[in-house]
N, C-alpha and C. Protein backbone atom coordinates (compact mmCIF):
# COMPACT_ATOMS: atom_id res chain seq x y z
N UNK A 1 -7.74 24.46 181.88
CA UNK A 1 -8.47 23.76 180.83
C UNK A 1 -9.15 24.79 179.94
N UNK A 2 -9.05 24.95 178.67
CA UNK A 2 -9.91 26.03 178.01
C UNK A 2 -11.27 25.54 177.85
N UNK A 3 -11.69 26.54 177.28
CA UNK A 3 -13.09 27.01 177.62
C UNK A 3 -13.76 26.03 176.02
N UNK A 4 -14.47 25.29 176.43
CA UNK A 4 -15.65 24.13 175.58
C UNK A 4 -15.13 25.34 173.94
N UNK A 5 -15.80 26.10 174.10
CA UNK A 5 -16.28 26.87 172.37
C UNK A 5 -15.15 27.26 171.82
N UNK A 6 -13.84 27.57 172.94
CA UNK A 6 -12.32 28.23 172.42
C UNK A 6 -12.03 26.84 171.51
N UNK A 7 -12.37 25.43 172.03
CA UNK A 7 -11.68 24.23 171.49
C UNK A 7 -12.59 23.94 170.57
N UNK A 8 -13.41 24.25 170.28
CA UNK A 8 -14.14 24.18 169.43
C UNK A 8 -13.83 24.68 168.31
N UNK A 9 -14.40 26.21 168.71
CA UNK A 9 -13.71 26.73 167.34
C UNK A 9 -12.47 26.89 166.80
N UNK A 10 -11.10 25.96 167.68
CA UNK A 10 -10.03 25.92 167.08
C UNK A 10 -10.18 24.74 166.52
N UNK A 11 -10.94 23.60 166.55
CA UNK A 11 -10.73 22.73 165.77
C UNK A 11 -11.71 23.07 164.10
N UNK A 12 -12.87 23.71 164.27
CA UNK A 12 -13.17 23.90 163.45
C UNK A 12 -12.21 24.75 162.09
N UNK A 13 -11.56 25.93 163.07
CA UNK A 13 -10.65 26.25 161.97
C UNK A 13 -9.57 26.09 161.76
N UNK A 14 -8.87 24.82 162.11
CA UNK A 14 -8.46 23.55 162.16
C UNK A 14 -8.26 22.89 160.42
N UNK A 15 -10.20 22.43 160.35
CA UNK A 15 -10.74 21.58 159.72
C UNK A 15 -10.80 22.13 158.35
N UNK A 16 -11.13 23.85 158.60
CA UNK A 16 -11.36 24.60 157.44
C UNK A 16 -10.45 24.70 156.36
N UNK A 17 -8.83 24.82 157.37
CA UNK A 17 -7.40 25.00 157.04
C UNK A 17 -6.95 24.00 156.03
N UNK A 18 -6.98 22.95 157.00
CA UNK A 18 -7.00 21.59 156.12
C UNK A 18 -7.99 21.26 154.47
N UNK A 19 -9.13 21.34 155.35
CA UNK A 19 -9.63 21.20 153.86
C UNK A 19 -9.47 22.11 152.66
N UNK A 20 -9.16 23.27 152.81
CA UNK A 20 -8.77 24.38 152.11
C UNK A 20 -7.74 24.27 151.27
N UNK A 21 -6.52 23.98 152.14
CA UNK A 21 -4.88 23.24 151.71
C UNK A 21 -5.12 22.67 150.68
N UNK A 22 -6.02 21.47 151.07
CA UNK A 22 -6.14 20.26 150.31
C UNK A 22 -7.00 20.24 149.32
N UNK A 23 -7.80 21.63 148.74
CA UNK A 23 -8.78 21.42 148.26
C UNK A 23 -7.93 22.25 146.81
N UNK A 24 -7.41 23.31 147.29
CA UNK A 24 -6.69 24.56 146.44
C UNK A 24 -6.44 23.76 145.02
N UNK A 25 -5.02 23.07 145.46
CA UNK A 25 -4.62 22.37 144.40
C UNK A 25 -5.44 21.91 143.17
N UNK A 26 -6.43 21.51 143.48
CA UNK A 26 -8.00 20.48 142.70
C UNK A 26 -8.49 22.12 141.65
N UNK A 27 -8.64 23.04 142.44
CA UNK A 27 -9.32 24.37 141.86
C UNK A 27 -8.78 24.97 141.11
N UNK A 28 -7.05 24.64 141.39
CA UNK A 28 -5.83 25.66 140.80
C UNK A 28 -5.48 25.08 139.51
N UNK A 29 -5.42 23.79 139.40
CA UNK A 29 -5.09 22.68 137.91
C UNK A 29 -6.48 22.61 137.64
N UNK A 30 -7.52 22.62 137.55
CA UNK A 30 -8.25 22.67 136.60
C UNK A 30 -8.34 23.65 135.50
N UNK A 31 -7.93 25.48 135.50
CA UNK A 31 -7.64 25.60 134.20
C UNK A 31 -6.75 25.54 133.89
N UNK A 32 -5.59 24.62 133.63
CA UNK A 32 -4.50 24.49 133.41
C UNK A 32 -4.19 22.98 133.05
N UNK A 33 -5.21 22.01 132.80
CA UNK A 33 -5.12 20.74 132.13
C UNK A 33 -5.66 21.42 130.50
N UNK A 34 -6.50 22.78 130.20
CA UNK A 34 -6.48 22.33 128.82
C UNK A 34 -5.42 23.35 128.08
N UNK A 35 -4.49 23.55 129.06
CA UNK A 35 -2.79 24.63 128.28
C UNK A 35 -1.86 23.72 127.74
N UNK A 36 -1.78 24.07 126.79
CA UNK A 36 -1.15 23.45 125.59
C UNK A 36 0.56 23.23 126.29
N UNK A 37 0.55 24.29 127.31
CA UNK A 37 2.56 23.95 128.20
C UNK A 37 2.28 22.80 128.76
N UNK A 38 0.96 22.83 129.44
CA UNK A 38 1.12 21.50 130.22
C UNK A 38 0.98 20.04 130.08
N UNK A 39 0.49 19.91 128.89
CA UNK A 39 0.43 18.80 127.80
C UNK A 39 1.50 18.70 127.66
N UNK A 40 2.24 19.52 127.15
CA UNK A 40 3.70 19.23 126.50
C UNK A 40 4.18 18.91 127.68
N UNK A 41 4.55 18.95 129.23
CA UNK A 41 5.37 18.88 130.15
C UNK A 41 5.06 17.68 130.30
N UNK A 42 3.73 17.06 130.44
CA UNK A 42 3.30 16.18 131.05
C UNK A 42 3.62 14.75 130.15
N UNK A 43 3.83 14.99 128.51
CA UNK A 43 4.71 13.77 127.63
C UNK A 43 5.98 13.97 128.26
N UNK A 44 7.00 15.42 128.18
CA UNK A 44 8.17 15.22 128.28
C UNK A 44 8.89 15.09 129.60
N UNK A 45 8.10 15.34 130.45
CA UNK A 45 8.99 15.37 132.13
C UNK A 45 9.64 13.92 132.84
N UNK A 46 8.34 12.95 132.00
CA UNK A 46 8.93 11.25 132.53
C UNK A 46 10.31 11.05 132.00
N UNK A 47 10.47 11.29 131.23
CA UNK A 47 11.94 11.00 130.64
C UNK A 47 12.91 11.93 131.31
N UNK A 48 12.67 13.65 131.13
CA UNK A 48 13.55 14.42 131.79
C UNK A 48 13.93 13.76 133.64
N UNK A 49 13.07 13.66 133.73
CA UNK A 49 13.44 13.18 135.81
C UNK A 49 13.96 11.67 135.61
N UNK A 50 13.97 10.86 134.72
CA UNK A 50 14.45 9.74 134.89
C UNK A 50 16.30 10.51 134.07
N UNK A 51 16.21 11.15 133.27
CA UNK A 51 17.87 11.48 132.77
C UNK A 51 18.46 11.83 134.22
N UNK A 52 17.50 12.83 134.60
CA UNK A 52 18.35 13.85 135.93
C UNK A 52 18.67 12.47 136.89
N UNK A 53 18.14 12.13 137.13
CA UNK A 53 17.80 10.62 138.01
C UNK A 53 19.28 10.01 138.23
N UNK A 54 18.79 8.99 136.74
CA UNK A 54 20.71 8.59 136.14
C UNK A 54 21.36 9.53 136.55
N UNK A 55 21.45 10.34 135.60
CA UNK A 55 22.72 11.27 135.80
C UNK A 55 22.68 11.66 137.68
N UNK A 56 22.28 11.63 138.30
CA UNK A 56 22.54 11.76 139.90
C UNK A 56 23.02 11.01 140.53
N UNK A 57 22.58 9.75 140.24
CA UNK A 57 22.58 8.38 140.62
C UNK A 57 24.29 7.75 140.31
N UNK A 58 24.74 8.16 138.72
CA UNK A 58 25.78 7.80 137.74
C UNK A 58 27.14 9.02 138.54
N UNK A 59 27.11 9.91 138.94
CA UNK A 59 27.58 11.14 138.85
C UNK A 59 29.10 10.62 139.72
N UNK A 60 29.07 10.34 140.92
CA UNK A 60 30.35 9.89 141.52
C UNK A 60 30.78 8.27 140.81
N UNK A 61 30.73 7.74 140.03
CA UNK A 61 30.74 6.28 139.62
C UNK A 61 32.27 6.32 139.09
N UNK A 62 32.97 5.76 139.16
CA UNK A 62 34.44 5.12 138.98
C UNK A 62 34.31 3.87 138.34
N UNK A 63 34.77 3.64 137.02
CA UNK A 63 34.72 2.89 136.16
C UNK A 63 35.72 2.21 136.45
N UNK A 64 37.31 2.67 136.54
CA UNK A 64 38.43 1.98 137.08
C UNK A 64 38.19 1.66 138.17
N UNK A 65 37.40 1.25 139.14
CA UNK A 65 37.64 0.85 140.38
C UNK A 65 36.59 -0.91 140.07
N UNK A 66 36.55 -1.49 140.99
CA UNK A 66 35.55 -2.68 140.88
C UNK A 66 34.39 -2.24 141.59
N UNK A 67 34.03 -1.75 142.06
CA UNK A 67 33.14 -0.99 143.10
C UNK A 67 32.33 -0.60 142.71
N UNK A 68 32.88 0.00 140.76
CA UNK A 68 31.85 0.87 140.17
C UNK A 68 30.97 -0.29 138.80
N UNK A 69 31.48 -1.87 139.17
CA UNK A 69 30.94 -2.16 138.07
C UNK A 69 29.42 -3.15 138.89
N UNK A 70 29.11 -2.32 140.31
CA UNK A 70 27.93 -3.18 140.74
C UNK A 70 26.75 -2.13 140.30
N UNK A 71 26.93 -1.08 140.20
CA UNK A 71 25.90 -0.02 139.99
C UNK A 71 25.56 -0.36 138.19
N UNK A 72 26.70 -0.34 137.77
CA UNK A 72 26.33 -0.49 135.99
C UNK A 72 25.83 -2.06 135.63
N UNK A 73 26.32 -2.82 136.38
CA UNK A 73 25.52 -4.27 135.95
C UNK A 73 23.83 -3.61 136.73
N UNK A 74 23.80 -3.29 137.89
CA UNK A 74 22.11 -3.26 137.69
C UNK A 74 22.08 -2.51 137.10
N UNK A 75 22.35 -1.58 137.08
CA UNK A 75 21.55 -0.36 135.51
C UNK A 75 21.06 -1.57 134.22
N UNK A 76 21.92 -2.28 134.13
CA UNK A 76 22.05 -3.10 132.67
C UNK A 76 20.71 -3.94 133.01
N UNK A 77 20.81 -4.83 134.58
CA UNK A 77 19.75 -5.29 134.05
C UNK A 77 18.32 -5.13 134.31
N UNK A 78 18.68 -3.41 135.16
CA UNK A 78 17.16 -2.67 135.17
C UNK A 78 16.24 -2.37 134.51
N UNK A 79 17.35 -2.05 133.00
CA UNK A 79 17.23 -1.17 131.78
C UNK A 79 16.60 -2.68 130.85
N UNK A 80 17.03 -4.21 131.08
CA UNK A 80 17.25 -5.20 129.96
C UNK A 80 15.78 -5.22 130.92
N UNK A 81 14.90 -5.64 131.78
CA UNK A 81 14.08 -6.05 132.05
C UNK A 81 13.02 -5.27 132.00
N UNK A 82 13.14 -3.91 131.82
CA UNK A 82 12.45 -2.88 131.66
C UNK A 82 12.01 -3.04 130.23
N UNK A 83 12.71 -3.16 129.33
CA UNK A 83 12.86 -3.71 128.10
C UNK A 83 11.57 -5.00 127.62
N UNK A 84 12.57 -6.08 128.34
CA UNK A 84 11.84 -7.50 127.98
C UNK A 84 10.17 -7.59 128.68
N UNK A 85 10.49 -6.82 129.94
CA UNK A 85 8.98 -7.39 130.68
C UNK A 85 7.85 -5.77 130.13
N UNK A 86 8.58 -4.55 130.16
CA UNK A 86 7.88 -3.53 130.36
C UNK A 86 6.65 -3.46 131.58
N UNK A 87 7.87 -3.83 133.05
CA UNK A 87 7.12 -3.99 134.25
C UNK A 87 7.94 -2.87 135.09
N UNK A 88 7.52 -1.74 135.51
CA UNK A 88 8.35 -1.01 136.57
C UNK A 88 8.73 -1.71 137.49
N UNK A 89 7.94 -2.24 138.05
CA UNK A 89 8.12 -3.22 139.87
C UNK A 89 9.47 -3.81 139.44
N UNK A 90 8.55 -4.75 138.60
CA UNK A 90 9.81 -6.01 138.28
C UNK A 90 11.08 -5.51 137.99
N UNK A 91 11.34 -4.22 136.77
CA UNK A 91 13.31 -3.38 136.68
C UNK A 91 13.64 -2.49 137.97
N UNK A 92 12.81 -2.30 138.77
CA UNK A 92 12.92 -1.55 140.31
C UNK A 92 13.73 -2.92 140.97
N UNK A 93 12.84 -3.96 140.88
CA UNK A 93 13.38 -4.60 142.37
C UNK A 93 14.55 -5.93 141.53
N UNK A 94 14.52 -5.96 140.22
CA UNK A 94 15.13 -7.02 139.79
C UNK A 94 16.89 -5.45 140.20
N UNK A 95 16.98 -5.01 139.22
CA UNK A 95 18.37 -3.74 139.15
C UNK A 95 18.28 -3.92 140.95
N UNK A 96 17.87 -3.78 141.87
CA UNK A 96 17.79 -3.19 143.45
C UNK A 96 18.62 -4.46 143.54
N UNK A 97 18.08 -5.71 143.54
CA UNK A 97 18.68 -6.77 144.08
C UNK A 97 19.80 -7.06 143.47
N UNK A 98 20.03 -7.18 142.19
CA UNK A 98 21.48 -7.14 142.03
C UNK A 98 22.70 -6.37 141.89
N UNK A 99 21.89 -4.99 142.93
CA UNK A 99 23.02 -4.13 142.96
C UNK A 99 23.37 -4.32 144.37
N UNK A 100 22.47 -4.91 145.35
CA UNK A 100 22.70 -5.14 146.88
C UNK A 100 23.71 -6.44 146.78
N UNK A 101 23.15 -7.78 146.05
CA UNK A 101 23.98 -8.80 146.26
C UNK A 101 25.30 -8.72 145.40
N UNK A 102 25.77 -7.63 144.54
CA UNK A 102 26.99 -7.34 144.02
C UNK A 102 27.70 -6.25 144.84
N UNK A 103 26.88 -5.82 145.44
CA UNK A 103 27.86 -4.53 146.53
C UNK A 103 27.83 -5.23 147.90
N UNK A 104 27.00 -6.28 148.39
CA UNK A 104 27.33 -6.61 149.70
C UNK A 104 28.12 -8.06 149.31
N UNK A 105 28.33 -8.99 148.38
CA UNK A 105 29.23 -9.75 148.49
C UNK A 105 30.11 -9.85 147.66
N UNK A 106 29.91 -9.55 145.91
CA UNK A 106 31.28 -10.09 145.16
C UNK A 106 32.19 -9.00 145.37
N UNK A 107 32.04 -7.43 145.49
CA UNK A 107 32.84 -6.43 145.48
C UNK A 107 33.19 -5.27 146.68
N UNK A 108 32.31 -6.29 148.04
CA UNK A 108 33.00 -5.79 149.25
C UNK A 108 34.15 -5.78 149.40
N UNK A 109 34.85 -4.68 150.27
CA UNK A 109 35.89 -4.29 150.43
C UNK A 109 36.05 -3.68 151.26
């Protein structure tokens, strides 16, 4: 069994570690919210990770096959509800569901 103060002071520097980790980040972006790069990243990156996204997502897709037209109807109506409602949740789970009930029943195979 170790010794009371060995467990001690491993949890303390433990605690230090942790909070340290977790604290860095907070210390490290503060001068770096008023840099003019990171303004600019921070308009343009939502769009860049949603292209890379698609394009990852799009990348093996077969247009000639039927297989490939369950992924592009939800895109369509991820993109149309994203549109009409301007609700993330709602083009997340509306595109999700009709890419599950078009790939698990009209175009199983």
């Amino acid at each position: 069994m170790p010794d009371t103060r060995y467990a001690i002071a491993a949890v303390l520097v433990a605690a230090a570690v942790t909070w340290a980790v977790r604290a860095l980040p907070f210390a490290a972006l503060t001068p770096l919210r008023s840099s003019s790069t990171v303004q600019y990243l921070s308009r343009r990156m939502p769009a860049g990770v949603m292209v890379i996204l698609l394009a990852y997502c799009l990348r093996d897709l077969s247009v000639t096959h039927a297989r490939g037209l369950a992924p592009l109807a939800a895109l369509s109506v991820t993109v149309g509800l994203h549109l009409w409602r301007r609700n993330a949740l709602l083009s997340i789970l509306g595109g999700t569901a009709v890419h599950v009930i078009l790939s698990s029943t009209v175009f199983a195979s």
